[in-house]
C-alpha atoms as a PDB file:
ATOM      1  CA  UNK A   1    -147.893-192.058 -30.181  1.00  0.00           C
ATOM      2  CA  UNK A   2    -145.897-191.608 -27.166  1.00  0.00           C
ATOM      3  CA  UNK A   3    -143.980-194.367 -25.422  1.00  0.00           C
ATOM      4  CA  UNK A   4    -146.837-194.771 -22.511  1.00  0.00           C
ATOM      5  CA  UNK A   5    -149.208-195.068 -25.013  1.00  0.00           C
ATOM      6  CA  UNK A   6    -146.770-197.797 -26.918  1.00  0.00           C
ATOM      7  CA  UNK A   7    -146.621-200.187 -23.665  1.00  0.00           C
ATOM      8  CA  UNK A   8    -150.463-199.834 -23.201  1.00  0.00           C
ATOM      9  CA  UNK A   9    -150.605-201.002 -27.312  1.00  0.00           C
ATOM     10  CA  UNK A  10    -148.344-203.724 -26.991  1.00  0.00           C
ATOM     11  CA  UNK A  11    -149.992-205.215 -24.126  1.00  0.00           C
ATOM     12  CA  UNK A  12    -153.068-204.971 -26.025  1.00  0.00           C
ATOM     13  CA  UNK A  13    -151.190-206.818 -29.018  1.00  0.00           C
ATOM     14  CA  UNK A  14    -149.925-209.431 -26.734  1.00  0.00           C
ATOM     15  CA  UNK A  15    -153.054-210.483 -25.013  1.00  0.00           C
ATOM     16  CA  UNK A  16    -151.675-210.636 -21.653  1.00  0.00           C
ATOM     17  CA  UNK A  17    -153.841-208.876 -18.839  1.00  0.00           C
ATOM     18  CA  UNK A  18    -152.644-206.283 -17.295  1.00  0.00           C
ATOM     19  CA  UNK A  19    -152.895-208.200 -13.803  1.00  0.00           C
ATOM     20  CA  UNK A  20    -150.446-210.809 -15.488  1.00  0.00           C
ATOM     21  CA  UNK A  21    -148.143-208.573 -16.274  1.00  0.00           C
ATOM     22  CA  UNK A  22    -147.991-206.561 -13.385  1.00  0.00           C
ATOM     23  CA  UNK A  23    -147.381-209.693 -11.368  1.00  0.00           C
ATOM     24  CA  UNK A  24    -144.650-210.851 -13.965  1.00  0.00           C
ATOM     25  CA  UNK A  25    -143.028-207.357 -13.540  1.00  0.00           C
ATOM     26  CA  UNK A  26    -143.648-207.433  -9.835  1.00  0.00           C
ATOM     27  CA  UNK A  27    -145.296-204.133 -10.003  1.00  0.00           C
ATOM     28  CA  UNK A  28    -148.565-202.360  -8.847  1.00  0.00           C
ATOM     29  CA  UNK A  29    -151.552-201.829 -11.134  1.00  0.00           C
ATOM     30  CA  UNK A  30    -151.427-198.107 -10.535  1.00  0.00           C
ATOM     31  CA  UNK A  31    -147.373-198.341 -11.388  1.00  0.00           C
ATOM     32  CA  UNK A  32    -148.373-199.487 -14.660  1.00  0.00           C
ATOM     33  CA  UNK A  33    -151.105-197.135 -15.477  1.00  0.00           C
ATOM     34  CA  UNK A  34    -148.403-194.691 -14.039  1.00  0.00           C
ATOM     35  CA  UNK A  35    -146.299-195.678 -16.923  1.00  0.00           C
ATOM     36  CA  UNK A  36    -148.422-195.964 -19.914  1.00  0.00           C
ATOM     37  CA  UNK A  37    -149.448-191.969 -19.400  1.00  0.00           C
ATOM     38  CA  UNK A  38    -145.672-191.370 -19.272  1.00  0.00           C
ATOM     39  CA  UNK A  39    -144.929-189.476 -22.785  1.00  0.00           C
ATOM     40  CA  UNK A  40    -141.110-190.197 -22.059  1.00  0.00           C
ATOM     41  CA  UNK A  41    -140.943-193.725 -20.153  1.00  0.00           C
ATOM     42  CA  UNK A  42    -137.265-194.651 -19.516  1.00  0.00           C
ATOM     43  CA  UNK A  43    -135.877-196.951 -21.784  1.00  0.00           C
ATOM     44  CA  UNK A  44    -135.294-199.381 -19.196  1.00  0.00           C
ATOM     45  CA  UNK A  45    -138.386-200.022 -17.933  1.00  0.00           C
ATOM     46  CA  UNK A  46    -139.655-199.933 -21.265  1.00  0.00           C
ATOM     47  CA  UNK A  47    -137.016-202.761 -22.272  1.00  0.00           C
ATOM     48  CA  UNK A  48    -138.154-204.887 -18.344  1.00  0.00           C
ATOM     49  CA  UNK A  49    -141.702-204.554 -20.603  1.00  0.00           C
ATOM     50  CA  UNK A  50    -140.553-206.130 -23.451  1.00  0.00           C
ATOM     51  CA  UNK A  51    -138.581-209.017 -21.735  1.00  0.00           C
ATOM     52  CA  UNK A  52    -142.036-209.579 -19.645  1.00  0.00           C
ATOM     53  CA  UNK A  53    -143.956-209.923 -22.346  1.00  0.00           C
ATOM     54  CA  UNK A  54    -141.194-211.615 -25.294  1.00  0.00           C
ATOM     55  CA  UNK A  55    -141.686-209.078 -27.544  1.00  0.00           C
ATOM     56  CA  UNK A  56    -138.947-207.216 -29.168  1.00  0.00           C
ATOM     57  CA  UNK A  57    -139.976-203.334 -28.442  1.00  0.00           C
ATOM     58  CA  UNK A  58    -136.521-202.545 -30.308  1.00  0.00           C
ATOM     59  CA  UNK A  59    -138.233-202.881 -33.836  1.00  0.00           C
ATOM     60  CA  UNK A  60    -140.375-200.152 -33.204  1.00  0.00           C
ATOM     61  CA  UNK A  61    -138.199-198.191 -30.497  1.00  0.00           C
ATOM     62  CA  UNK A  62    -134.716-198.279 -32.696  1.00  0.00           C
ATOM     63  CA  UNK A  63    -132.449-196.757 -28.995  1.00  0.00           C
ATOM     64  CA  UNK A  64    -133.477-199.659 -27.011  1.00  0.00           C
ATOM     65  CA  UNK A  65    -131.749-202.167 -29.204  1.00  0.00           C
ATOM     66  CA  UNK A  66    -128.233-201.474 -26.816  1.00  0.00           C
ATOM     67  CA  UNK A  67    -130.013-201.811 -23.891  1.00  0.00           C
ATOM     68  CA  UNK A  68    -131.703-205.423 -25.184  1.00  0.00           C
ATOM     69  CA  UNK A  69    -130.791-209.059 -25.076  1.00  0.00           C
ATOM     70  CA  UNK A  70    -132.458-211.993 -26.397  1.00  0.00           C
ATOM     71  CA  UNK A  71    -135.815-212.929 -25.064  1.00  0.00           C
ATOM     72  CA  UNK A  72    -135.761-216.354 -23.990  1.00  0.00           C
ATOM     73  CA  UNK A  73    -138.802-218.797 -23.164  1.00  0.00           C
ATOM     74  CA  UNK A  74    -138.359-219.192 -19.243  1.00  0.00           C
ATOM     75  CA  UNK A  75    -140.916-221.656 -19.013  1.00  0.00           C
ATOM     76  CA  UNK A  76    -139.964-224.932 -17.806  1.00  0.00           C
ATOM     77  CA  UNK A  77    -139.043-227.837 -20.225  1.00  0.00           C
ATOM     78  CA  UNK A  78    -141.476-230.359 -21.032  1.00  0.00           C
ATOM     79  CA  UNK A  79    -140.118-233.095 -18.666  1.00  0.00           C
ATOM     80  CA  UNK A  80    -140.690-230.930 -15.435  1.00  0.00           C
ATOM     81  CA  UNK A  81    -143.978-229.537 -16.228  1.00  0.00           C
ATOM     82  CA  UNK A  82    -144.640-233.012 -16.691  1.00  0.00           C
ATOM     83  CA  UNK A  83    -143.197-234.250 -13.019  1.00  0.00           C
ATOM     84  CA  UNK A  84    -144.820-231.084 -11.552  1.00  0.00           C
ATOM     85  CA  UNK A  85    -148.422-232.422 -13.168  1.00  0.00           C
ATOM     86  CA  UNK A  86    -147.692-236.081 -11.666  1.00  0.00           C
ATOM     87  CA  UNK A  87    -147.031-234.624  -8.301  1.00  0.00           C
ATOM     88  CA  UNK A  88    -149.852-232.486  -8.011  1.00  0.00           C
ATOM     89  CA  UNK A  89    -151.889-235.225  -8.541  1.00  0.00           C
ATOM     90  CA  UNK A  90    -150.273-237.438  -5.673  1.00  0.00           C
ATOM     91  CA  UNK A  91    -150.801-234.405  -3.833  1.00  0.00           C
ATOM     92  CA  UNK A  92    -154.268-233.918  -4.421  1.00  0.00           C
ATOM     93  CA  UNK A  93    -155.154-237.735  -4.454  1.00  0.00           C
ATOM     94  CA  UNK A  94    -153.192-237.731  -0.525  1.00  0.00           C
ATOM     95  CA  UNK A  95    -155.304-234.545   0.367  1.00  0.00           C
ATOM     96  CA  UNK A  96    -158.418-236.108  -0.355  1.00  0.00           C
ATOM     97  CA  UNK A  97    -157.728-239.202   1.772  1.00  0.00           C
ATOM     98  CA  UNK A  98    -156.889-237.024   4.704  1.00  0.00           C
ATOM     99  CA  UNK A  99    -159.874-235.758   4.398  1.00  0.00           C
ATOM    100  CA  UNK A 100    -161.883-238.645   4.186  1.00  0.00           C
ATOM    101  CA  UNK A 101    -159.908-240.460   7.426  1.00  0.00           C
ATOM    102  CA  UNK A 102    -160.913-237.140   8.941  1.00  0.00           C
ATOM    103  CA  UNK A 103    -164.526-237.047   8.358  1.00  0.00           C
ATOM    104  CA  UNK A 104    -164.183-241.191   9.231  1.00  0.00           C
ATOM    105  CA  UNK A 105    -162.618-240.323  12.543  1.00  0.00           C
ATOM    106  CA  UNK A 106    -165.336-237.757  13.495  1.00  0.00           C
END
């Protein structure tokens, strides 16, 4: 199995859509596709893969184990999702009465 065909496995593995991942990596669909017929995909990108997705590619790929550091969980703590939830929901609950003075005031 080449490395192209490694990404598009890994992915599958993952169960991340593609269209996730692209946006994660800031990339174009056609980009990736681009890259998972590559037989020799740089180690780099193949490494920006791995940190996109939290897998460590360097079991499997033993030379990208220089060029990786450790995957962290970049989602936010449990406090601000928590504050971002609350304000949503003051922002929603405002939005709707807007909209209701508006309809009022028509």
């Amino acid at each position: 199995m080449h490395r192209g065909q490694f990404l598009k496995e890994m992915v599958k593995e993952s169960g991340r859509s593609v269209t996730w991942l692209t946006k994660k990596m800031r990339i174009s669909r056609t980009t990736y596709y681009n890259h998972t017929r590559d037989e020799d995909l740089p180690a780099h990108l193949l490494t920006g893969y791995s940190h996109a997705l939290g897998v460590d590619f360097s079991q499997h790929i033993p030379e990208l184990k220089k060029l990786m550091f450790s995957v962290k969980d970049t989602s936010p703590p449990k406090e601000t999702q928590d504050a971002i939830s609350y304000w949503k929901q003051k922002h929603d609950a405002l939005l709707e009465k807007w909209d209701t003075l508006q309809k009022n005031d028509r």
